[in-house]
N, C-alpha and C. Protein backbone atom coordinates (compact mmCIF):
# COMPACT_ATOMS: atom_id res chain seq x y z
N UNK A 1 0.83 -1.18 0.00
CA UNK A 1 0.00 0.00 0.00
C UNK A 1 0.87 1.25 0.00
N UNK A 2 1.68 1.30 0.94
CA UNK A 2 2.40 2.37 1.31
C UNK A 2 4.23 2.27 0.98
N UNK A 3 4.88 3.15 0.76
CA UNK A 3 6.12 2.53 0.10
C UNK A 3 6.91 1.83 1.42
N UNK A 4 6.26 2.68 2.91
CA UNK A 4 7.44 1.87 3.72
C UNK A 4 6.57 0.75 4.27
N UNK A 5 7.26 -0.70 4.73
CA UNK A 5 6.74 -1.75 4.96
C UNK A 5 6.38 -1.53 6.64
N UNK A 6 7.34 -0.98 6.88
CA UNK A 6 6.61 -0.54 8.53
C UNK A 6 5.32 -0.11 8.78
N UNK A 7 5.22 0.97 8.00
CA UNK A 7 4.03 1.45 8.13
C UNK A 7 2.60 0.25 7.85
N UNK A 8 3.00 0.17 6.45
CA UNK A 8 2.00 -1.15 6.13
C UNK A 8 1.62 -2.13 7.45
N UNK A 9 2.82 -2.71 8.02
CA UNK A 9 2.46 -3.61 9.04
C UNK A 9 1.66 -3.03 10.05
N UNK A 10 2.34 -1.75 10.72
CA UNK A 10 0.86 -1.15 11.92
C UNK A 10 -0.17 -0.79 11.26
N UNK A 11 -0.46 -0.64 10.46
CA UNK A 11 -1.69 -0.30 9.59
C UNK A 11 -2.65 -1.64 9.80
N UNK A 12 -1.74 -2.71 9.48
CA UNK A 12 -2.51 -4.06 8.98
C UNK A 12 -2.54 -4.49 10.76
N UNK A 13 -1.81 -4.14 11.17
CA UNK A 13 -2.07 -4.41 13.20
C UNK A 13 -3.44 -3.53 13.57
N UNK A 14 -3.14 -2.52 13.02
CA UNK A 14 -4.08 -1.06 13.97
C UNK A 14 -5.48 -1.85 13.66
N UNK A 15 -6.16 -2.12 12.27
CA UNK A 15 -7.53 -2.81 11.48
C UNK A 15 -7.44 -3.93 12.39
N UNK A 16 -6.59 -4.75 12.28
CA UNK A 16 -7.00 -6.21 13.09
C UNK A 16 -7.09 -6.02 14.65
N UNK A 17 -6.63 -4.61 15.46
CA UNK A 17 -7.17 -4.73 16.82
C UNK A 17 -8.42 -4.11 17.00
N UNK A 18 -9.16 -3.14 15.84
CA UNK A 18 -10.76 -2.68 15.86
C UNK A 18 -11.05 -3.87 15.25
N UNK A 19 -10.90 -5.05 14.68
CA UNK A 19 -11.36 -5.94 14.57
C UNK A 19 -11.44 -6.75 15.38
N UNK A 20 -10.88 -7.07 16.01
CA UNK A 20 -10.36 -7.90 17.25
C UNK A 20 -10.15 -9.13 16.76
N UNK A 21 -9.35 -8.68 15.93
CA UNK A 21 -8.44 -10.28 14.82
C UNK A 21 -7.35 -10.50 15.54
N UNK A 22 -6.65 -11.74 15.47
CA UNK A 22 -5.17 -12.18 15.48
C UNK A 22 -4.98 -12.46 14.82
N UNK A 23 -3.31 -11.71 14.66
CA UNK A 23 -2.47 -11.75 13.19
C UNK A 23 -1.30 -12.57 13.85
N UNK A 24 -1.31 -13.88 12.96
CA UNK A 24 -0.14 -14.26 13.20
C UNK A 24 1.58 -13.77 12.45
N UNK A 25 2.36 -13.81 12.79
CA UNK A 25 3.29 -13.79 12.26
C UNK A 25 3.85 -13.92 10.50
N UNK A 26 3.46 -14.78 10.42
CA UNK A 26 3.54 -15.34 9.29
C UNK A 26 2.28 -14.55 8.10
N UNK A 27 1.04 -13.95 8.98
CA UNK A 27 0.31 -13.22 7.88
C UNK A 27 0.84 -12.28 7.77
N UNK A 28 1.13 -11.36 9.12
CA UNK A 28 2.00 -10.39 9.03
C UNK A 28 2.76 -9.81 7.86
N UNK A 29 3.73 -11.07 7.67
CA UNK A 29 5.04 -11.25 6.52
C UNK A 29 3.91 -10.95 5.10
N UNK A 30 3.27 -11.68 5.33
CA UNK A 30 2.56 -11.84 3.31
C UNK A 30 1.34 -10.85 3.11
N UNK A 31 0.98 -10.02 4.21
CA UNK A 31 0.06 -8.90 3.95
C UNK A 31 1.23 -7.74 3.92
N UNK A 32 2.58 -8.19 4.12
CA UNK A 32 3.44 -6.67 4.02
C UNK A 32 4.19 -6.36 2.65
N UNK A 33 3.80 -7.87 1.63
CA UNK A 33 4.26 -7.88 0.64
C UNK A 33 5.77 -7.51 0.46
N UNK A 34 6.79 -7.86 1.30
CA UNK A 34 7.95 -7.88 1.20
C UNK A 34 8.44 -9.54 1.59
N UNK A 35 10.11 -9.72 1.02
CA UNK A 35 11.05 -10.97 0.71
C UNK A 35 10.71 -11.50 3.10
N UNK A 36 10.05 -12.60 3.34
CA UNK A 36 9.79 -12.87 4.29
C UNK A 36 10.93 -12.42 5.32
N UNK A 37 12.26 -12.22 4.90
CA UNK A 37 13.53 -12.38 5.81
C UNK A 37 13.27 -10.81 5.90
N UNK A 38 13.06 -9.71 5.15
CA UNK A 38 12.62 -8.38 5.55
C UNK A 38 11.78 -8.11 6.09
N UNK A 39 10.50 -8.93 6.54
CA UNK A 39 9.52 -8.62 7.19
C UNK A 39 9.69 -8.99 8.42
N UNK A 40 10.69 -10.33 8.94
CA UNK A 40 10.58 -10.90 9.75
C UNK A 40 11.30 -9.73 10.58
N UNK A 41 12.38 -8.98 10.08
CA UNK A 41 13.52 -8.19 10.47
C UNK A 41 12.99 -6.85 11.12
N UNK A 42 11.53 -6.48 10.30
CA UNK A 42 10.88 -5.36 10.28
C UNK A 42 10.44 -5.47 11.55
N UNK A 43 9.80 -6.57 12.03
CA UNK A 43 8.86 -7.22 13.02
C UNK A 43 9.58 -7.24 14.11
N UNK A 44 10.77 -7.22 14.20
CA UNK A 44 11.97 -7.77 15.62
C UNK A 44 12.15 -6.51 15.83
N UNK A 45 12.50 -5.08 14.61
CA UNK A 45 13.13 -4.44 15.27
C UNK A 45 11.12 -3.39 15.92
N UNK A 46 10.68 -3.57 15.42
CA UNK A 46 9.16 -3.05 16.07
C UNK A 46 9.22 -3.39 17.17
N UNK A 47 9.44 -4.90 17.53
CA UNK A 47 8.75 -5.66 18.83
C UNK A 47 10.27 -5.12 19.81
N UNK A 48 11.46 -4.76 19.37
CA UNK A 48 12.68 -4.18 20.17
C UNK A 48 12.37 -3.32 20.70
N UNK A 49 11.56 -2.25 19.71
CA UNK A 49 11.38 -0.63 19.97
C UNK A 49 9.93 -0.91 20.93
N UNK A 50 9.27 -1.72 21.28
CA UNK A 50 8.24 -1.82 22.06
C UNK A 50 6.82 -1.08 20.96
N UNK A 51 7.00 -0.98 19.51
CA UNK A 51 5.71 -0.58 18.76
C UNK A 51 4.58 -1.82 18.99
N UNK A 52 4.95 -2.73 18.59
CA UNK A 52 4.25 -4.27 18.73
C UNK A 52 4.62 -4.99 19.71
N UNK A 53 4.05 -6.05 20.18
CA UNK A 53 4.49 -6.59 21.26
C UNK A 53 3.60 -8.76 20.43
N UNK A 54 4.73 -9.01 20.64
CA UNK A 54 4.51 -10.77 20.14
C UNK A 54 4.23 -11.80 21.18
N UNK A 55 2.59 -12.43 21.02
CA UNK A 55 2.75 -13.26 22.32
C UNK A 55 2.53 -14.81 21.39
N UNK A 56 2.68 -15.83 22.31
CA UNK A 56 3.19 -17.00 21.77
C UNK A 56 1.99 -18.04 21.73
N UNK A 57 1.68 -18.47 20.85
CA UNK A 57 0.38 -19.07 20.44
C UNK A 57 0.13 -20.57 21.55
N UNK A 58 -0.83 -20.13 22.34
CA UNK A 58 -0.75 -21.07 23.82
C UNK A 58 -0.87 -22.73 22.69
N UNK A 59 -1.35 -22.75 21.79
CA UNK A 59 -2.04 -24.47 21.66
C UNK A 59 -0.93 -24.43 20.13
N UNK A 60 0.00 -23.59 19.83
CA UNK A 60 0.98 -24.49 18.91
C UNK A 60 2.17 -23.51 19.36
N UNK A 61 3.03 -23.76 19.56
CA UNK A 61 4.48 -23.46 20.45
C UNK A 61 5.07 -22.60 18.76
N UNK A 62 5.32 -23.53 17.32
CA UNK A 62 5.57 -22.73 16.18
C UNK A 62 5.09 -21.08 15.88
N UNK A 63 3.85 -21.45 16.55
CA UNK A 63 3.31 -19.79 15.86
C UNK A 63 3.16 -18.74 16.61
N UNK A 64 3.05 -17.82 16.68
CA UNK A 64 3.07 -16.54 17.27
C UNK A 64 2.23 -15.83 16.87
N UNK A 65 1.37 -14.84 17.97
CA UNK A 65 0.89 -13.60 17.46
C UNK A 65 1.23 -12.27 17.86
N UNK A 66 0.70 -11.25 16.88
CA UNK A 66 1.48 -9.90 16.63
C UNK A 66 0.14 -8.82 17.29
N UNK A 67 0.70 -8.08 17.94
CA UNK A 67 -0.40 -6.55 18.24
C UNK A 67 0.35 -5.46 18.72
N UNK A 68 -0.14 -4.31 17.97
CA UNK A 68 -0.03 -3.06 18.79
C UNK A 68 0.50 -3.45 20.31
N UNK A 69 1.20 -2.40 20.79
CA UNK A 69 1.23 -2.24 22.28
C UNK A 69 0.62 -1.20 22.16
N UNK A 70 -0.18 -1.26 23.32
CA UNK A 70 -0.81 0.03 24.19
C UNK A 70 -0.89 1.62 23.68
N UNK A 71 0.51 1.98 23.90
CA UNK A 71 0.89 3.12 23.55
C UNK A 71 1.26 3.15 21.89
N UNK A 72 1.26 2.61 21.21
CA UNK A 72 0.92 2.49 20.05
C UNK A 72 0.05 2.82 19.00
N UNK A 73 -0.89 2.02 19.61
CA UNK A 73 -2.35 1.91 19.46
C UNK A 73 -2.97 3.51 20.43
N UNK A 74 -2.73 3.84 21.36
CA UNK A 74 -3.10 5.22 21.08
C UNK A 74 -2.52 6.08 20.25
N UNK A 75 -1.37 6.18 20.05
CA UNK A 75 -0.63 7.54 19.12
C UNK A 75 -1.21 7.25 17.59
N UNK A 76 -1.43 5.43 17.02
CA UNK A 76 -2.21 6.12 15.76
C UNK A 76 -3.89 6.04 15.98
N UNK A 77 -4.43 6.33 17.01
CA UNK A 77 -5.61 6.96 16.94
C UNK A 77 -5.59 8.08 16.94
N UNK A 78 -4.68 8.93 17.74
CA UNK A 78 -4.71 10.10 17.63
C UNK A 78 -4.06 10.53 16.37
N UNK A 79 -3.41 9.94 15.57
CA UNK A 79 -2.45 10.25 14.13
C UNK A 79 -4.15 10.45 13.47
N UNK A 80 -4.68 9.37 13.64
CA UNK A 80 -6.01 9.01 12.26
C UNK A 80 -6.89 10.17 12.56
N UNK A 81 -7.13 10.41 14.05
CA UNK A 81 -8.57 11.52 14.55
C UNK A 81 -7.42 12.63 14.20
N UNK A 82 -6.29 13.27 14.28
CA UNK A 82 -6.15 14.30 13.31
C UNK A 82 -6.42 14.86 12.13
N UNK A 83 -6.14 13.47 11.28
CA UNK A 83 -6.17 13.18 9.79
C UNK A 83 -7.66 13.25 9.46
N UNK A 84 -8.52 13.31 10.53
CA UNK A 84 -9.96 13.10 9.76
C UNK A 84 -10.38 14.63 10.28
């Protein structure tokens, strides 16, 4: 959608927590439309900086899911209720 893949990914986080979807990891990667080893990279250094926060899928140990943290998830509400 957008040229940077960061953005794309909280975008595709911000929709799936007014949805109250879980995004696993791995959708993450293929809704960001970048080479998986760049998305995965994108995702570590987010979840470093505390943007996202990854919790670990209780009934399969392989998969993981992805969300906003807190403070996140407020700054782009307030980004979007500017923008509108």
């Amino acid at each position: 959608m957008f040229v940077e893949p960061r953005w794309d990914m909280l975008l595709d986080l911000y929709v799936a927590r007014l949805k109250e979807l879980k995004i696993s990891v791995s959708s993450l990667c293929v809704a960001a439309n970048i080479p998986t080893t760049t998305a995965l990279r994108h995702i570590a250094e987010l979840v470093q900086h505390g943007e996202i926060k990854r919790t670990p899928d209780p009934t399969d140990q392989r998969r993981a899911f992805l969300d906003l943290s807190d403070h996140t998830f407020a700054r782009m509400n307030d980004w979007i209720d500017h923008c509108l």
